[in-house]
N, C-alpha and C. Protein backbone atom coordinates (compact mmCIF):
# COMPACT_ATOMS: atom_id res chain seq x y z
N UNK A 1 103.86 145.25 110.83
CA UNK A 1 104.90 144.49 110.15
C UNK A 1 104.26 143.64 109.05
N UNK A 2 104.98 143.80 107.91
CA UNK A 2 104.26 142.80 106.88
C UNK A 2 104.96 141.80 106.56
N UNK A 3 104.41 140.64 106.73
CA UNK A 3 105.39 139.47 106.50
C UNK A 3 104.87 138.84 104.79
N UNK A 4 105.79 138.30 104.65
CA UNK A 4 106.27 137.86 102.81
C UNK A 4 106.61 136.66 102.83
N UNK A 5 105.63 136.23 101.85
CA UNK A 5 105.81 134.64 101.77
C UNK A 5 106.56 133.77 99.90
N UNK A 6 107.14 133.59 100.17
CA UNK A 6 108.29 133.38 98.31
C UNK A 6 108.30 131.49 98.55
N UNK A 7 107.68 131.03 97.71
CA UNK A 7 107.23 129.64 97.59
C UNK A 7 108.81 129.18 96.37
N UNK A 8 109.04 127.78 96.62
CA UNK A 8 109.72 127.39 95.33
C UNK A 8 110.75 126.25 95.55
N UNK A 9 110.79 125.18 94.49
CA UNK A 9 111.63 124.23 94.56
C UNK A 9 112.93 124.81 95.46
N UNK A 10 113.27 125.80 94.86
CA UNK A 10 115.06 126.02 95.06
C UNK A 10 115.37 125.15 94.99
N UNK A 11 115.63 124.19 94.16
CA UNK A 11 116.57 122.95 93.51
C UNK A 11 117.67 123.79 92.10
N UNK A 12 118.61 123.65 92.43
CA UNK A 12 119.82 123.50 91.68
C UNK A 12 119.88 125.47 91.89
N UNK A 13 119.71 126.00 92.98
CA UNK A 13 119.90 127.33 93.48
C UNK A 13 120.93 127.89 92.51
N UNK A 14 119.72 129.41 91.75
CA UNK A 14 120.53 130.14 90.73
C UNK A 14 120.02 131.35 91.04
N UNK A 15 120.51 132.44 89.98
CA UNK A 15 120.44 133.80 90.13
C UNK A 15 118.87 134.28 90.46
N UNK A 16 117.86 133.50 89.45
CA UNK A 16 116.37 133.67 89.21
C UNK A 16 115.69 133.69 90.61
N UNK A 17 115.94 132.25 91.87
CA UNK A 17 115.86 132.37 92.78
C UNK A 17 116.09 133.19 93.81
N UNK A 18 117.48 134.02 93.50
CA UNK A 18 117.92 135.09 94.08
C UNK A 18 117.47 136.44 94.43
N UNK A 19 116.63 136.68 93.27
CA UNK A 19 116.18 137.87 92.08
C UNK A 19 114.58 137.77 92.93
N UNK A 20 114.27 136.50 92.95
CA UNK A 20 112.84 136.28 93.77
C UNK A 20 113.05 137.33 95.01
N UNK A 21 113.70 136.21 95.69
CA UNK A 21 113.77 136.55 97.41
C UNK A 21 114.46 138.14 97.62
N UNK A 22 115.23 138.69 96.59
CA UNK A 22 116.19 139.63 97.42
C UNK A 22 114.97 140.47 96.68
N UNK A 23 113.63 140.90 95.71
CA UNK A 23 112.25 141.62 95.22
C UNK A 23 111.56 141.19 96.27
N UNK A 24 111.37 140.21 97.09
CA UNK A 24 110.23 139.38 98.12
C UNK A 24 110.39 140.66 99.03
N UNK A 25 111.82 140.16 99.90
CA UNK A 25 112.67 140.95 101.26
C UNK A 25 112.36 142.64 100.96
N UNK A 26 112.72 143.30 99.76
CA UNK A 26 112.15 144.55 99.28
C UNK A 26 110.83 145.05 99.67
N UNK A 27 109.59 144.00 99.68
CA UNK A 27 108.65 144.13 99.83
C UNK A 27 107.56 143.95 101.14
N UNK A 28 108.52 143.44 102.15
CA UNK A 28 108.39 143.18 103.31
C UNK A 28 109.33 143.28 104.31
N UNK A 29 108.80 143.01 105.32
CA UNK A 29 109.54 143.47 107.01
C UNK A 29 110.43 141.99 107.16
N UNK A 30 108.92 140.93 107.15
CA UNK A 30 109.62 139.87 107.60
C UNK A 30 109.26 138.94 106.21
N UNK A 31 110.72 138.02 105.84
CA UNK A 31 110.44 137.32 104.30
C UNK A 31 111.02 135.69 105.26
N UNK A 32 109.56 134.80 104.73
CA UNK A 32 109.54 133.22 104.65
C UNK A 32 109.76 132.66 103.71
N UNK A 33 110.44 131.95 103.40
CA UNK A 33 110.54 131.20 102.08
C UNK A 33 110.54 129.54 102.04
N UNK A 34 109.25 129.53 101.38
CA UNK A 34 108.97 128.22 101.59
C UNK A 34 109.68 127.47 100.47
N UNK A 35 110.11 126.20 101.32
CA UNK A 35 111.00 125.35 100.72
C UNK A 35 110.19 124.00 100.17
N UNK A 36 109.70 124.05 98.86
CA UNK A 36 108.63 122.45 98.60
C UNK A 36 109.71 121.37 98.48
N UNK A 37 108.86 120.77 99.35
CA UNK A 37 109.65 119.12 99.62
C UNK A 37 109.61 118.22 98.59
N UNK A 38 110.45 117.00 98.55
CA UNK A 38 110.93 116.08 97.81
C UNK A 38 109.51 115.61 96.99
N UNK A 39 108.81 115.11 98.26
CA UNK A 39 107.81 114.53 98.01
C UNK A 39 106.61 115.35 96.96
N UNK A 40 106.41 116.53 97.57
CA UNK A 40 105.42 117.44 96.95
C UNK A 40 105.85 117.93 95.24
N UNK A 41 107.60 117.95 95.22
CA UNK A 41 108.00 118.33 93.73
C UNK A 41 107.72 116.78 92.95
N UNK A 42 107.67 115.76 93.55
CA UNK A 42 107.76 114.73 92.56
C UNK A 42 106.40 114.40 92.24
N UNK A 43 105.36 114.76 93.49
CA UNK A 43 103.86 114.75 93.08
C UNK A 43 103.49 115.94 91.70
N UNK A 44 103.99 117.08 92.13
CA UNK A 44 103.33 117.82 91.03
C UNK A 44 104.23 118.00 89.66
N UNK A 45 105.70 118.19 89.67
CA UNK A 45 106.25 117.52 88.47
C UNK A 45 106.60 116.86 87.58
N UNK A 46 106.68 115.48 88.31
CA UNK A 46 106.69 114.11 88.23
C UNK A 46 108.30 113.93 88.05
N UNK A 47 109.33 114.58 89.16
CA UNK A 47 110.16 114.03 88.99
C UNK A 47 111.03 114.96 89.88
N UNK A 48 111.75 114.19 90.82
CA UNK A 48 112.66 113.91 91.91
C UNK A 48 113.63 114.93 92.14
N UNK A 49 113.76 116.40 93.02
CA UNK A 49 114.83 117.28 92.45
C UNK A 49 116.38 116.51 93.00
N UNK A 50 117.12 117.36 92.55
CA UNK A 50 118.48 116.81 92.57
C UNK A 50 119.19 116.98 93.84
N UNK A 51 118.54 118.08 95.02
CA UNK A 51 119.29 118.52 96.22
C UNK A 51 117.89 117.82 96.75
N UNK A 52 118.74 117.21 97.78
CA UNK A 52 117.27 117.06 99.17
C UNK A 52 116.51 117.96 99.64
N UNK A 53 115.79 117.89 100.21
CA UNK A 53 114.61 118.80 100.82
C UNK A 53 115.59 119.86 101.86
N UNK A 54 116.19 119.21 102.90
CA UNK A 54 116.88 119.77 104.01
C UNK A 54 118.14 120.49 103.47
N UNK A 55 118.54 120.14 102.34
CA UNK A 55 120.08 120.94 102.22
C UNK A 55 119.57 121.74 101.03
N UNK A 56 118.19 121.81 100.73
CA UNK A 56 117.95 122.74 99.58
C UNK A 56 117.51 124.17 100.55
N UNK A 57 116.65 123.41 102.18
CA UNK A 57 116.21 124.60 103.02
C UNK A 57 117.41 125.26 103.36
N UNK A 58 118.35 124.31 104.10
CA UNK A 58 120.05 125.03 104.41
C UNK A 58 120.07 126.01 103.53
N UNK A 59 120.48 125.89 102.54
CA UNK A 59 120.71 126.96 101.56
C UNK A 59 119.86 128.00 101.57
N UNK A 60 119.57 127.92 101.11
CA UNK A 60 117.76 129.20 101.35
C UNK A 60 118.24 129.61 102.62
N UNK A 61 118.09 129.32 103.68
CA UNK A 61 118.18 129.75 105.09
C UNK A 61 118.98 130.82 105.18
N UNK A 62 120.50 130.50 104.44
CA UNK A 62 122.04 131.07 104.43
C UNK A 62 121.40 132.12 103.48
N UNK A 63 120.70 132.87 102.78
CA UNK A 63 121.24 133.67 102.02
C UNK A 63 120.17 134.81 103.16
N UNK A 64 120.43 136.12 102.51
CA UNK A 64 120.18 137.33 103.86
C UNK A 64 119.26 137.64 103.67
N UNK A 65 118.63 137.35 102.39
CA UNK A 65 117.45 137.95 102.10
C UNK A 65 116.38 137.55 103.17
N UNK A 66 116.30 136.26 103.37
CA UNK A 66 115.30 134.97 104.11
C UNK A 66 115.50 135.09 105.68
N UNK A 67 114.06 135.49 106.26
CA UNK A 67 114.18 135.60 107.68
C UNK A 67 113.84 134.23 108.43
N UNK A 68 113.12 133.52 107.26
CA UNK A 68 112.32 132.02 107.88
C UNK A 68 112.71 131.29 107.07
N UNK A 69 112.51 130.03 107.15
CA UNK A 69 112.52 128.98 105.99
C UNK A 69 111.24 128.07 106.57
N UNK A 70 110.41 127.40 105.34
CA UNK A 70 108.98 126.80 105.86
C UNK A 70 109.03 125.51 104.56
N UNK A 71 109.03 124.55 105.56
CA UNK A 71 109.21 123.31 104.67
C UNK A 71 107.92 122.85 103.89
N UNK A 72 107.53 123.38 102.88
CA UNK A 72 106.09 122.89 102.31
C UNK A 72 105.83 121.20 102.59
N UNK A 73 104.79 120.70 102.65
CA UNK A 73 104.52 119.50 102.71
C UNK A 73 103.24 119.44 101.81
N UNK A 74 101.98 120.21 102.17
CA UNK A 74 101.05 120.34 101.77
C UNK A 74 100.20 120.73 100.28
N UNK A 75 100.15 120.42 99.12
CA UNK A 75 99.40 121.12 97.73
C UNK A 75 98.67 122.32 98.34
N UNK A 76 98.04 122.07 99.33
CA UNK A 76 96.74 123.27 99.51
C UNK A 76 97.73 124.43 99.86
N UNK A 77 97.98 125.85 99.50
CA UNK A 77 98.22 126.84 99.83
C UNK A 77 97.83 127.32 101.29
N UNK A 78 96.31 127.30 101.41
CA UNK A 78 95.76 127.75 102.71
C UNK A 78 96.80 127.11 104.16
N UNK A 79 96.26 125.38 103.74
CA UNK A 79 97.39 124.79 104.83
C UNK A 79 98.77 125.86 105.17
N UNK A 80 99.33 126.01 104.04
CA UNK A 80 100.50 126.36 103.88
C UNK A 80 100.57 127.89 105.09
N UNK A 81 99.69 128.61 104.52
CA UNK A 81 99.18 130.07 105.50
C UNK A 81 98.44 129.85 106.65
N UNK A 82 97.97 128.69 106.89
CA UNK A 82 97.23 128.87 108.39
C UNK A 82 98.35 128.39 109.11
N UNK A 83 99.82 127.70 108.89
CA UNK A 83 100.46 127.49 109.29
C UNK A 83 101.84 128.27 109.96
N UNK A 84 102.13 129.45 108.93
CA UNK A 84 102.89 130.52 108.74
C UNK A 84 102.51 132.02 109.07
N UNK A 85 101.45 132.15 108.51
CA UNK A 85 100.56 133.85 108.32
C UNK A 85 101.29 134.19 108.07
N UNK A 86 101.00 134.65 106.70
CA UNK A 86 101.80 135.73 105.49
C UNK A 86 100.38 136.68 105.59
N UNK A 87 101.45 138.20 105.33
CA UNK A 87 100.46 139.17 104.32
C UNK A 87 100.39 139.14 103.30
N UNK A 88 101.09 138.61 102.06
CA UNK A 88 101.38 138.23 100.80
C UNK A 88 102.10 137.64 100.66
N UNK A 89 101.66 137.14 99.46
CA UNK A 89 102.32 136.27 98.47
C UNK A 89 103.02 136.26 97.43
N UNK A 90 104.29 136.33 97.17
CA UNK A 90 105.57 136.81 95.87
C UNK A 90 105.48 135.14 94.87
N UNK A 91 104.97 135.17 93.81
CA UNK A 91 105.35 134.07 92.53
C UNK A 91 105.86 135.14 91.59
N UNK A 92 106.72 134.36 90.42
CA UNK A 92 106.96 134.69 89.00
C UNK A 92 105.56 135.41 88.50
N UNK A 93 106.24 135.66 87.45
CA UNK A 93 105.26 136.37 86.76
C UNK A 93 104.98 135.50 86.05
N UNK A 94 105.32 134.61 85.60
CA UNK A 94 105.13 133.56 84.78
C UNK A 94 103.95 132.86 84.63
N UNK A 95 103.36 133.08 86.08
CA UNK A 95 102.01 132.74 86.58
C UNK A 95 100.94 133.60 86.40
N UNK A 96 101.40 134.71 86.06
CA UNK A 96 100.02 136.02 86.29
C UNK A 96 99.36 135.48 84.91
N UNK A 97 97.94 135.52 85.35
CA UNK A 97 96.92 135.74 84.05
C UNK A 97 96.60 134.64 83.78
N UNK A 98 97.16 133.79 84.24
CA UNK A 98 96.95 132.21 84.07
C UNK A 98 95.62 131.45 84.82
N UNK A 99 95.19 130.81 84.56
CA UNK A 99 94.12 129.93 85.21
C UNK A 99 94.98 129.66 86.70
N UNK A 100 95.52 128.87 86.90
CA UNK A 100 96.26 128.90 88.22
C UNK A 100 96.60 130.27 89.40
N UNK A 101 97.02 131.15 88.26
CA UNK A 101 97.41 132.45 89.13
C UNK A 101 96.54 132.69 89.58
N UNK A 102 95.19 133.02 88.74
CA UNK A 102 93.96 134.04 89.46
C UNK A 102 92.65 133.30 90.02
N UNK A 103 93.66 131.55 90.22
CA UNK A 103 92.67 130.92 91.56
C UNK A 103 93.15 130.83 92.75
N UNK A 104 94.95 130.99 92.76
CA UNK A 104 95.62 131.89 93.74
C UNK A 104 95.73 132.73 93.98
N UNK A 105 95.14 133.90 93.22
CA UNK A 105 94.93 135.44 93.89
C UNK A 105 93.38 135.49 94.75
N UNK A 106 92.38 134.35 94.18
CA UNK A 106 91.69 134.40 94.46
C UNK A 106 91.24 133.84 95.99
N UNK A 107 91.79 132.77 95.91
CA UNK A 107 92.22 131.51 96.85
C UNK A 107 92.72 132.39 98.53
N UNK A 108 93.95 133.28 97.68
CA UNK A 108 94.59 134.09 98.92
C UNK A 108 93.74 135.48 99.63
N UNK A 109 93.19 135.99 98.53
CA UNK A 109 91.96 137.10 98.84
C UNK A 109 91.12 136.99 99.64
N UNK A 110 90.72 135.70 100.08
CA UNK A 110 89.31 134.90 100.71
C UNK A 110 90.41 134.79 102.37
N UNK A 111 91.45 134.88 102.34
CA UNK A 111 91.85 135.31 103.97
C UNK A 111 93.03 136.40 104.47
N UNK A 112 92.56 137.61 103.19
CA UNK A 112 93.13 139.13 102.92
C UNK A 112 94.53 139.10 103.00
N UNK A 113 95.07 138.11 102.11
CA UNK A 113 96.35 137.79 101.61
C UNK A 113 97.25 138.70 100.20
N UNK A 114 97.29 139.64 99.90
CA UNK A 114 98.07 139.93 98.41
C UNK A 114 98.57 138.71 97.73
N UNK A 115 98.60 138.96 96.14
CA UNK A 115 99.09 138.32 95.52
C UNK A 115 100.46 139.00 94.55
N UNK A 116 101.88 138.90 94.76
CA UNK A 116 102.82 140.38 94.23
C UNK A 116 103.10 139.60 92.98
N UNK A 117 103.50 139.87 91.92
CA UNK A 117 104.32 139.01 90.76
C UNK A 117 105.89 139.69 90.72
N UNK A 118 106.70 138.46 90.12
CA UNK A 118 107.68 139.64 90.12
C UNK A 118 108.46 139.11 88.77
N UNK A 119 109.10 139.81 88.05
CA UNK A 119 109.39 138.84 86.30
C UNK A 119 110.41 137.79 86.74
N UNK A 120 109.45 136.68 85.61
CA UNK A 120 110.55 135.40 85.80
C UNK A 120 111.73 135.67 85.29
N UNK A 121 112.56 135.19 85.78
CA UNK A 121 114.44 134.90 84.99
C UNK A 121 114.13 134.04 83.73
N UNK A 122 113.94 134.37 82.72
CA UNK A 122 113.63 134.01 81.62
C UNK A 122 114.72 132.69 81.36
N UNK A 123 116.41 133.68 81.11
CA UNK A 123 117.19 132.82 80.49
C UNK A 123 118.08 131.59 81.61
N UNK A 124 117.65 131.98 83.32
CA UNK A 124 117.99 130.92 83.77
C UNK A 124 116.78 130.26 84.48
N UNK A 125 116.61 128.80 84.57
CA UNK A 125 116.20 128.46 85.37
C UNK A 125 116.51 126.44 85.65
N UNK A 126 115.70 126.42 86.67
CA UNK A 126 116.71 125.03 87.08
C UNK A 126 116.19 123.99 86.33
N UNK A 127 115.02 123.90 85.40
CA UNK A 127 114.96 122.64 84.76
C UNK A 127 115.59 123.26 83.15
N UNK A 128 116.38 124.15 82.90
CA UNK A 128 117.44 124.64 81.89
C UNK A 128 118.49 123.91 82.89
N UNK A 129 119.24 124.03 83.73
CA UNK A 129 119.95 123.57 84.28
C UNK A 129 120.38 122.21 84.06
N UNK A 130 119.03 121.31 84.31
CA UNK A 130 118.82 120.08 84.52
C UNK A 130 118.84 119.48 83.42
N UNK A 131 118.45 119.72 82.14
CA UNK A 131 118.59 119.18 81.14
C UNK A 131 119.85 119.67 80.37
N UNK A 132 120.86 120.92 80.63
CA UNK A 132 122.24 120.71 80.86
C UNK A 132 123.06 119.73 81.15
N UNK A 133 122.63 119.87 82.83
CA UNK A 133 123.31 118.50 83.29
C UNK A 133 123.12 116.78 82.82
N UNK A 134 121.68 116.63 82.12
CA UNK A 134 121.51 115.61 81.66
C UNK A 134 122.73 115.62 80.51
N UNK A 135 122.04 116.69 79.69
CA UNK A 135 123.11 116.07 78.63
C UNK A 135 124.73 115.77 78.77
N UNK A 136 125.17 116.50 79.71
CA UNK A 136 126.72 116.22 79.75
C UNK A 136 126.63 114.43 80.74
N UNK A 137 125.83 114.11 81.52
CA UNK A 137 125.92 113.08 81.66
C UNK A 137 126.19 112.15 80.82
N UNK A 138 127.09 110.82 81.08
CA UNK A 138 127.41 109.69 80.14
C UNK A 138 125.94 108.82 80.05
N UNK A 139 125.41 108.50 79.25
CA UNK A 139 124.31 107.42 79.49
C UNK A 139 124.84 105.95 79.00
N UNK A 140 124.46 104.93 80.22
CA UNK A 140 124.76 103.70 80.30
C UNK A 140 123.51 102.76 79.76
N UNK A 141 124.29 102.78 78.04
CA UNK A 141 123.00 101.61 77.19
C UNK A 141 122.32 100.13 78.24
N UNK A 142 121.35 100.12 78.15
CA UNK A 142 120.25 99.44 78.61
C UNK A 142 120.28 97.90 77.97
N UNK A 143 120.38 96.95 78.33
CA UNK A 143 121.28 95.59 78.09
C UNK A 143 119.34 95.52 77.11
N UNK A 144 119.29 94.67 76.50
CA UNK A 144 117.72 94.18 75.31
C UNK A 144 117.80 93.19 75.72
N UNK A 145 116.45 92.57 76.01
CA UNK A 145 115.94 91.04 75.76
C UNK A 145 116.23 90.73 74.02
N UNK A 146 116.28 89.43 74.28
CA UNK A 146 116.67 88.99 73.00
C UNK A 146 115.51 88.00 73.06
């Protein structure tokens, strides 16, 4: 049985996310999808997603593709797999070729992990979303010292 591991905010859940997991599930028996927490998106993005941690996993959970849901806590990847055991690993493509990607292909190789790519959703994704939603927001002017 090969189990499949699909990492990702899933904040503001769209088609791109979809497109991940239902290429992940294709590629495996059993598909985990790790859900990065509040804390971990605001460490490495620097900024707060819009669904909580728990009702971003809910979601994820509900769709058919996803046999697991795995609440990231951890930066280190390994943590992430000594915790779960995946046979591979599904990111965007967005990542391949990159300094990052091929210290995670590398990273995952060192405990006979795959690394799969699969093409990013170019024209959607959730920080397009987010700066959507900013803009239709009203912004409330900021009172000045005088």
């Amino acid at each position: 049985m090969i189990v499949g591991y699909a990492a990702g905010a899933f904040d503001l859940f769209h088609v791109g996310h979809l497109n991940i997991l239902r290429q992940a599930k294709m590629r495996c028996d059993f598909l985990i999808a790790g859900v990065v927490s509040d804390e971990r998106i605001l460490e490495s993005k620097g900024f707060s997603p819009v669904i909580p941690t728990l009702e971003r996993a809910e979601i994820v959970q509900n769709i058919s593709y996803v046999d697991q849901v795995f609440i990231e806590t951890s930066a280190n990847r390994l943590d992430t797999w000594n915790a779960v055991k995946f046979d591979v690993f599904f990111k965007g493509d967005d990542w391949k070729g990159t300094e990052k990607g091929i210290e995670l292909e590398r990273m995952f190789a060192s405990v006979g992990v795959r690394t799969e790519y699969f093409p990013y959703t170019v024209h959607t994704s959730s920080t397009r979303l987010r700066s959507a939603l900013d803009a239709m927001t009203p912004r409330v002017p900021r009172a000045f010292k005088a």
